[in-house]
C-alpha atoms as a PDB file:
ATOM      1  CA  UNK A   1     -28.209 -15.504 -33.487  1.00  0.00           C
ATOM      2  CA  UNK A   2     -25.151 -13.888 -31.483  1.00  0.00           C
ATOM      3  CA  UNK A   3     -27.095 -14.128 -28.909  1.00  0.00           C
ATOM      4  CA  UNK A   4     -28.242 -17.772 -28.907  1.00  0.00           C
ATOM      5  CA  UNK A   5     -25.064 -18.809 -29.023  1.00  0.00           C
ATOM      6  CA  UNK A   6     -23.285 -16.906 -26.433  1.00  0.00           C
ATOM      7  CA  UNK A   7     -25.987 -18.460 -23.926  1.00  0.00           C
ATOM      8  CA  UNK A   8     -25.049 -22.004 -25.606  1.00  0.00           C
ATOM      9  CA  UNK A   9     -21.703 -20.993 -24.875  1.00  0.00           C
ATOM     10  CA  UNK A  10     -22.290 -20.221 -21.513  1.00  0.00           C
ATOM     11  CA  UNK A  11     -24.280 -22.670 -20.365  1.00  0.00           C
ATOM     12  CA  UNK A  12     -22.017 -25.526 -22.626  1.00  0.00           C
ATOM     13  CA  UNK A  13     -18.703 -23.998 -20.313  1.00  0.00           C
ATOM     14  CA  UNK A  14     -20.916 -25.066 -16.774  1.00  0.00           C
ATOM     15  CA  UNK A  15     -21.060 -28.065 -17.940  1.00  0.00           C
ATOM     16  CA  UNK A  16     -17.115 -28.616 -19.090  1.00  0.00           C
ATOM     17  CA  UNK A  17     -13.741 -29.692 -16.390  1.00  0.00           C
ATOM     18  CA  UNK A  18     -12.495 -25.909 -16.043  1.00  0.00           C
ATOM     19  CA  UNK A  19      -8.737 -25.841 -15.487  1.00  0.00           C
ATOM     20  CA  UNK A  20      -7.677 -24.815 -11.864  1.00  0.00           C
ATOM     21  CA  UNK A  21      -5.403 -21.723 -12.704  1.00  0.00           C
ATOM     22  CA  UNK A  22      -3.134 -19.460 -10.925  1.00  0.00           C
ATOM     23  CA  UNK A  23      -6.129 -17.161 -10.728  1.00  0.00           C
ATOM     24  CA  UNK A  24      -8.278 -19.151  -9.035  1.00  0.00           C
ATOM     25  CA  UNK A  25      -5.695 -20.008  -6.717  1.00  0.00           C
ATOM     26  CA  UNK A  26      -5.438 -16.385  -5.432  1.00  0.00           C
ATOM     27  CA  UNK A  27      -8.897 -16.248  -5.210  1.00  0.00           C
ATOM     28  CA  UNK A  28      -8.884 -18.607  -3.033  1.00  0.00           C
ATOM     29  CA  UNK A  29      -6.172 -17.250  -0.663  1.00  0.00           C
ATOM     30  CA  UNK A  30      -7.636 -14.120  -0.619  1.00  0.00           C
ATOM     31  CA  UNK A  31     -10.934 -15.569   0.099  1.00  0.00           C
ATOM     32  CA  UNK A  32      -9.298 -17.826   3.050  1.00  0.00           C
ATOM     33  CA  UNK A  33      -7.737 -14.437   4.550  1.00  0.00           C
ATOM     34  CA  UNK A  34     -11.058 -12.372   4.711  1.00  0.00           C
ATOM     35  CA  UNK A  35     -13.671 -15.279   5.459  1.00  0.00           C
ATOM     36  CA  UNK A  36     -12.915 -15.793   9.434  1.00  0.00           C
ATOM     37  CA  UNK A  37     -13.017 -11.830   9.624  1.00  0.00           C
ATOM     38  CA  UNK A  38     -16.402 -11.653   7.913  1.00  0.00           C
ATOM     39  CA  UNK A  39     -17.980 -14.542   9.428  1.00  0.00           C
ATOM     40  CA  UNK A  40     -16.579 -13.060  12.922  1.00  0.00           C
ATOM     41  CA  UNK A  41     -18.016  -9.569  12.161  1.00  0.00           C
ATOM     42  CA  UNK A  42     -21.326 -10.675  11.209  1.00  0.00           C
ATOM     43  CA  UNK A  43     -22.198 -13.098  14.400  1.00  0.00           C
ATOM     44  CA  UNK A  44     -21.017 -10.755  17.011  1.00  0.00           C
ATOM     45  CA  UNK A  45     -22.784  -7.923  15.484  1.00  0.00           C
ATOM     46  CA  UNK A  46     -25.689  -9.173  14.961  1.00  0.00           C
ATOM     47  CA  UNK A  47     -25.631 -11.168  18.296  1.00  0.00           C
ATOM     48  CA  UNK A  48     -24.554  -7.525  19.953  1.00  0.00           C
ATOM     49  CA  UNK A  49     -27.697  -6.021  18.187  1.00  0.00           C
ATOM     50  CA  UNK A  50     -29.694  -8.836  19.353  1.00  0.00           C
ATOM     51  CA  UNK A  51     -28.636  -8.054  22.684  1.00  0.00           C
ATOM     52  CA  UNK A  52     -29.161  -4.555  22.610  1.00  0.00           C
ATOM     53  CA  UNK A  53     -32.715  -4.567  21.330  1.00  0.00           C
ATOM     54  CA  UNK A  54     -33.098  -7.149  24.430  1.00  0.00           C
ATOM     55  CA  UNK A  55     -32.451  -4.659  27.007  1.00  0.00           C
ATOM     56  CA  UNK A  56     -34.134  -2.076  24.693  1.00  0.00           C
ATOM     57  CA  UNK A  57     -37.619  -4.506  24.913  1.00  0.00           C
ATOM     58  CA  UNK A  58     -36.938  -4.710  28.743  1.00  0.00           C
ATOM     59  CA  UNK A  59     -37.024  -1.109  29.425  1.00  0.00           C
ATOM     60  CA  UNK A  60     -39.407   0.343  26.939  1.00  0.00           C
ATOM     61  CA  UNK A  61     -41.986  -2.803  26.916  1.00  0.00           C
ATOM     62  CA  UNK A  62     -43.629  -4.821  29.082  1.00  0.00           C
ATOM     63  CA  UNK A  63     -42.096  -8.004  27.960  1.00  0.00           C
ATOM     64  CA  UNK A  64     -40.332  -8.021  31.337  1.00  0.00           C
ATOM     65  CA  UNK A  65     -43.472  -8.342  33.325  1.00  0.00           C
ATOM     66  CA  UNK A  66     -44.529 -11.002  31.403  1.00  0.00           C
ATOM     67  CA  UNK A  67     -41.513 -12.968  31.801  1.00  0.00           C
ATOM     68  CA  UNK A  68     -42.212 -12.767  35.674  1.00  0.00           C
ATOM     69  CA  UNK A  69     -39.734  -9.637  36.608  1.00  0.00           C
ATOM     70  CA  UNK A  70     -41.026  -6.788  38.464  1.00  0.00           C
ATOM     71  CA  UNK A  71     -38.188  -4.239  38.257  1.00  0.00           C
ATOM     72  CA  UNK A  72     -37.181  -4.426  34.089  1.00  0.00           C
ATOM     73  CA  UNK A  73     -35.169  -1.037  33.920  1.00  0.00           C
ATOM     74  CA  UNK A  74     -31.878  -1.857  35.519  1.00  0.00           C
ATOM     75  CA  UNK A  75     -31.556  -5.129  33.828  1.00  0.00           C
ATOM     76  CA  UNK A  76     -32.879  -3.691  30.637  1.00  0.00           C
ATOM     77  CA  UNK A  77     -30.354  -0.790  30.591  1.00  0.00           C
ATOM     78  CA  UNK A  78     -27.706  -3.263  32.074  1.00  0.00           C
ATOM     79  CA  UNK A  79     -28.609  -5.833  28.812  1.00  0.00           C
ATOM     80  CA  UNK A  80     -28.845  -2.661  26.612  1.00  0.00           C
ATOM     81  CA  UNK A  81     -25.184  -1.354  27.329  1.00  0.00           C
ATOM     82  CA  UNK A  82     -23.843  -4.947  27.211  1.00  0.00           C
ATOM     83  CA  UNK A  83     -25.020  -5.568  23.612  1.00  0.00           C
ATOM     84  CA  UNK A  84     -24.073  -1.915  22.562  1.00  0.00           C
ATOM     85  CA  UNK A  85     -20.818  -2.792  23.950  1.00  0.00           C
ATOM     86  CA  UNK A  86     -20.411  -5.622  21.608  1.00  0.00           C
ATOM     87  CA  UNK A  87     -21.660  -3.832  18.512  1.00  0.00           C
ATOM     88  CA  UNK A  88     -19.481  -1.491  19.495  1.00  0.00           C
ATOM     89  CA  UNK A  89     -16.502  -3.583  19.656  1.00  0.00           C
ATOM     90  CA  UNK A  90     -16.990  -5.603  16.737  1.00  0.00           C
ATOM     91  CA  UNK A  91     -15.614  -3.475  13.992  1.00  0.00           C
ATOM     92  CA  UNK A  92     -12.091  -3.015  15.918  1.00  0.00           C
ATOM     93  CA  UNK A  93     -12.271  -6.765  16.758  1.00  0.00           C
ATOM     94  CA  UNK A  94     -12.788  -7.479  12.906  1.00  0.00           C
ATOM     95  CA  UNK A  95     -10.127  -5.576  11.871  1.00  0.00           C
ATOM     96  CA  UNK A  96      -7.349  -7.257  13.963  1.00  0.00           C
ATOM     97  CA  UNK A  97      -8.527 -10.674  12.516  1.00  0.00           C
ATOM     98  CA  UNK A  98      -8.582  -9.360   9.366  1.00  0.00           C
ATOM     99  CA  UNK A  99      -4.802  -7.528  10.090  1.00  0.00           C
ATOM    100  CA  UNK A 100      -3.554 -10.679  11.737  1.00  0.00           C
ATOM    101  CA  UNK A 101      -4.440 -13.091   8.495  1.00  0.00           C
ATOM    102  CA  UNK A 102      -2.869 -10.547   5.901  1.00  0.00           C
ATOM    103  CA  UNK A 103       0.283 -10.716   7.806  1.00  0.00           C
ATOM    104  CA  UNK A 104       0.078 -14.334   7.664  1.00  0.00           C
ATOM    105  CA  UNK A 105      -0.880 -15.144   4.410  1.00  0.00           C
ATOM    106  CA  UNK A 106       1.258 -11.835   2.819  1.00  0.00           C
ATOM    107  CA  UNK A 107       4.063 -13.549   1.699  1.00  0.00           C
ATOM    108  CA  UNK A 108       2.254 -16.048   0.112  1.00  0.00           C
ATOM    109  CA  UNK A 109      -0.180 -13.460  -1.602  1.00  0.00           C
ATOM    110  CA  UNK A 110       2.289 -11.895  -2.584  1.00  0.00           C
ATOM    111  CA  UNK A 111       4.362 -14.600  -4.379  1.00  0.00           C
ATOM    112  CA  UNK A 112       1.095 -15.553  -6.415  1.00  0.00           C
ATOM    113  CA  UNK A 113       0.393 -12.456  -7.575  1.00  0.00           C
ATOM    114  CA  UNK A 114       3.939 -11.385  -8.329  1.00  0.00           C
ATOM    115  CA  UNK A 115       3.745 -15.054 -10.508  1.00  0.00           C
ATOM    116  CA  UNK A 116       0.308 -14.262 -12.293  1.00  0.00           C
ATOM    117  CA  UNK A 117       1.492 -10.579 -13.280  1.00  0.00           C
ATOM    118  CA  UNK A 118       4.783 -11.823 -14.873  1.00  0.00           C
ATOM    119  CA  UNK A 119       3.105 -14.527 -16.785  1.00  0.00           C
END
Protein backbone atom coordinates (compact mmCIF):
# COMPACT_ATOMS: atom_id res chain seq x y z
CA UNK A 1 0.00 0.00 0.00
CA UNK A 2 3.19 2.25 0.85
CA UNK A 3 4.07 1.64 -2.20
CA UNK A 4 1.02 2.58 -4.29
CA UNK A 5 0.95 5.62 -2.88
CA UNK A 6 4.39 6.89 -3.04
CA UNK A 7 4.05 6.31 -6.99
CA UNK A 8 0.58 8.34 -6.66
CA UNK A 9 2.62 10.73 -4.96
CA UNK A 10 5.08 10.93 -7.44
CA UNK A 11 3.42 10.96 -10.36
CA UNK A 12 0.45 13.51 -8.61
CA UNK A 13 3.82 16.11 -7.87
CA UNK A 14 4.59 16.01 -12.11
CA UNK A 15 1.57 17.05 -12.54
CA UNK A 16 1.44 20.12 -9.76
CA UNK A 17 3.08 24.23 -10.32
CA UNK A 18 6.47 23.40 -8.37
CA UNK A 19 7.78 26.54 -6.70
CA UNK A 20 11.00 28.01 -8.36
CA UNK A 21 13.41 27.99 -5.26
CA UNK A 22 16.76 29.21 -4.41
CA UNK A 23 17.89 25.70 -5.27
CA UNK A 24 16.86 25.54 -8.49
CA UNK A 25 18.24 28.77 -9.12
CA UNK A 26 21.83 27.53 -8.47
CA UNK A 27 21.21 24.77 -10.47
CA UNK A 28 20.73 26.68 -13.01
CA UNK A 29 23.86 28.90 -12.71
CA UNK A 30 25.90 26.14 -12.29
CA UNK A 31 24.42 24.48 -15.21
CA UNK A 32 24.88 27.87 -17.38
CA UNK A 33 28.74 27.86 -16.27
CA UNK A 34 29.59 24.21 -17.37
CA UNK A 35 27.18 23.84 -20.52
CA UNK A 36 29.37 25.96 -23.23
CA UNK A 37 32.47 23.92 -21.83
CA UNK A 38 30.73 20.58 -22.36
CA UNK A 39 29.06 21.28 -25.50
CA UNK A 40 32.63 22.74 -26.70
CA UNK A 41 34.47 19.57 -25.52
CA UNK A 42 32.24 17.19 -27.08
CA UNK A 43 32.10 18.74 -30.88
CA UNK A 44 35.74 19.32 -31.20
CA UNK A 45 36.54 15.97 -29.91
CA UNK A 46 34.56 14.12 -31.62
CA UNK A 47 35.06 16.25 -34.84
CA UNK A 48 39.09 15.77 -34.00
CA UNK A 49 38.39 11.93 -33.82
CA UNK A 50 36.46 12.14 -36.90
CA UNK A 51 39.32 13.64 -38.45
CA UNK A 52 41.80 11.41 -37.28
CA UNK A 53 40.15 8.17 -38.29
CA UNK A 54 39.95 10.17 -41.81
CA UNK A 55 43.55 10.23 -42.35
CA UNK A 56 43.71 6.83 -40.54
CA UNK A 57 41.13 5.36 -43.58
CA UNK A 58 43.45 7.22 -46.10
CA UNK A 59 46.57 5.53 -45.20
CA UNK A 60 45.59 2.09 -44.10
CA UNK A 61 42.55 1.63 -46.76
CA UNK A 62 41.91 2.04 -50.06
CA UNK A 63 39.20 4.53 -49.68
CA UNK A 64 41.65 7.02 -51.19
CA UNK A 65 41.83 5.30 -54.50
CA UNK A 66 38.39 5.21 -54.74
CA UNK A 67 37.88 8.75 -54.17
CA UNK A 68 40.19 9.32 -57.31
CA UNK A 69 43.74 9.99 -55.38
CA UNK A 70 46.70 8.09 -56.31
CA UNK A 71 49.22 8.99 -53.58
CA UNK A 72 46.82 8.57 -50.04
CA UNK A 73 49.79 8.40 -47.45
CA UNK A 74 50.94 11.95 -47.15
CA UNK A 75 47.52 13.35 -47.05
CA UNK A 76 46.37 10.54 -44.86
CA UNK A 77 49.17 11.06 -42.27
CA UNK A 78 48.84 14.91 -42.91
CA UNK A 79 44.70 14.47 -42.04
CA UNK A 80 45.73 11.97 -39.28
CA UNK A 81 48.06 14.45 -37.28
CA UNK A 82 45.59 17.32 -37.90
CA UNK A 83 42.66 15.56 -36.15
CA UNK A 84 45.04 14.12 -33.39
CA UNK A 85 46.01 17.60 -32.98
CA UNK A 86 42.56 18.63 -32.18
CA UNK A 87 41.75 15.74 -29.87
CA UNK A 88 44.66 16.60 -28.46
CA UNK A 89 43.90 20.10 -27.79
CA UNK A 90 40.49 19.81 -26.72
CA UNK A 91 40.80 18.96 -23.10
CA UNK A 92 43.18 22.15 -22.40
CA UNK A 93 40.79 24.19 -24.62
CA UNK A 94 37.80 22.92 -22.37
CA UNK A 95 39.28 23.74 -19.38
CA UNK A 96 39.95 27.49 -20.07
CA UNK A 97 36.19 27.83 -21.03
CA UNK A 98 35.29 26.12 -18.22
CA UNK A 99 38.05 28.43 -15.95
CA UNK A 100 36.95 31.56 -17.74
CA UNK A 101 32.95 31.06 -16.81
CA UNK A 102 33.72 30.19 -13.03
CA UNK A 103 35.51 33.40 -12.77
CA UNK A 104 32.63 35.04 -14.23
CA UNK A 105 29.82 33.66 -12.69
CA UNK A 106 31.91 33.17 -9.02
CA UNK A 107 30.62 35.94 -7.35
CA UNK A 108 27.32 35.27 -8.18
CA UNK A 109 27.66 31.45 -7.22
CA UNK A 110 28.87 32.32 -4.52
CA UNK A 111 26.25 34.79 -3.15
CA UNK A 112 23.49 32.02 -3.83
CA UNK A 113 24.97 29.51 -2.12
CA UNK A 114 26.21 31.56 0.81
CA UNK A 115 22.06 32.58 0.82
CA UNK A 116 20.74 28.87 0.57
CA UNK A 117 23.24 27.62 3.42
CA UNK A 118 22.15 30.38 5.89
CA UNK A 119 18.53 29.82 5.29
Amino acid sequence: MKDQEFMVEKIRSQYTEQKHTELDALKALDAKVKKPANVFGYTYGSIGAIVMGAGMSLVMTDIGTMIGLHATMIPGIIIGIAGMGMAVTTYPIYKKILNSRKKKYAGKILELSDRIMKG
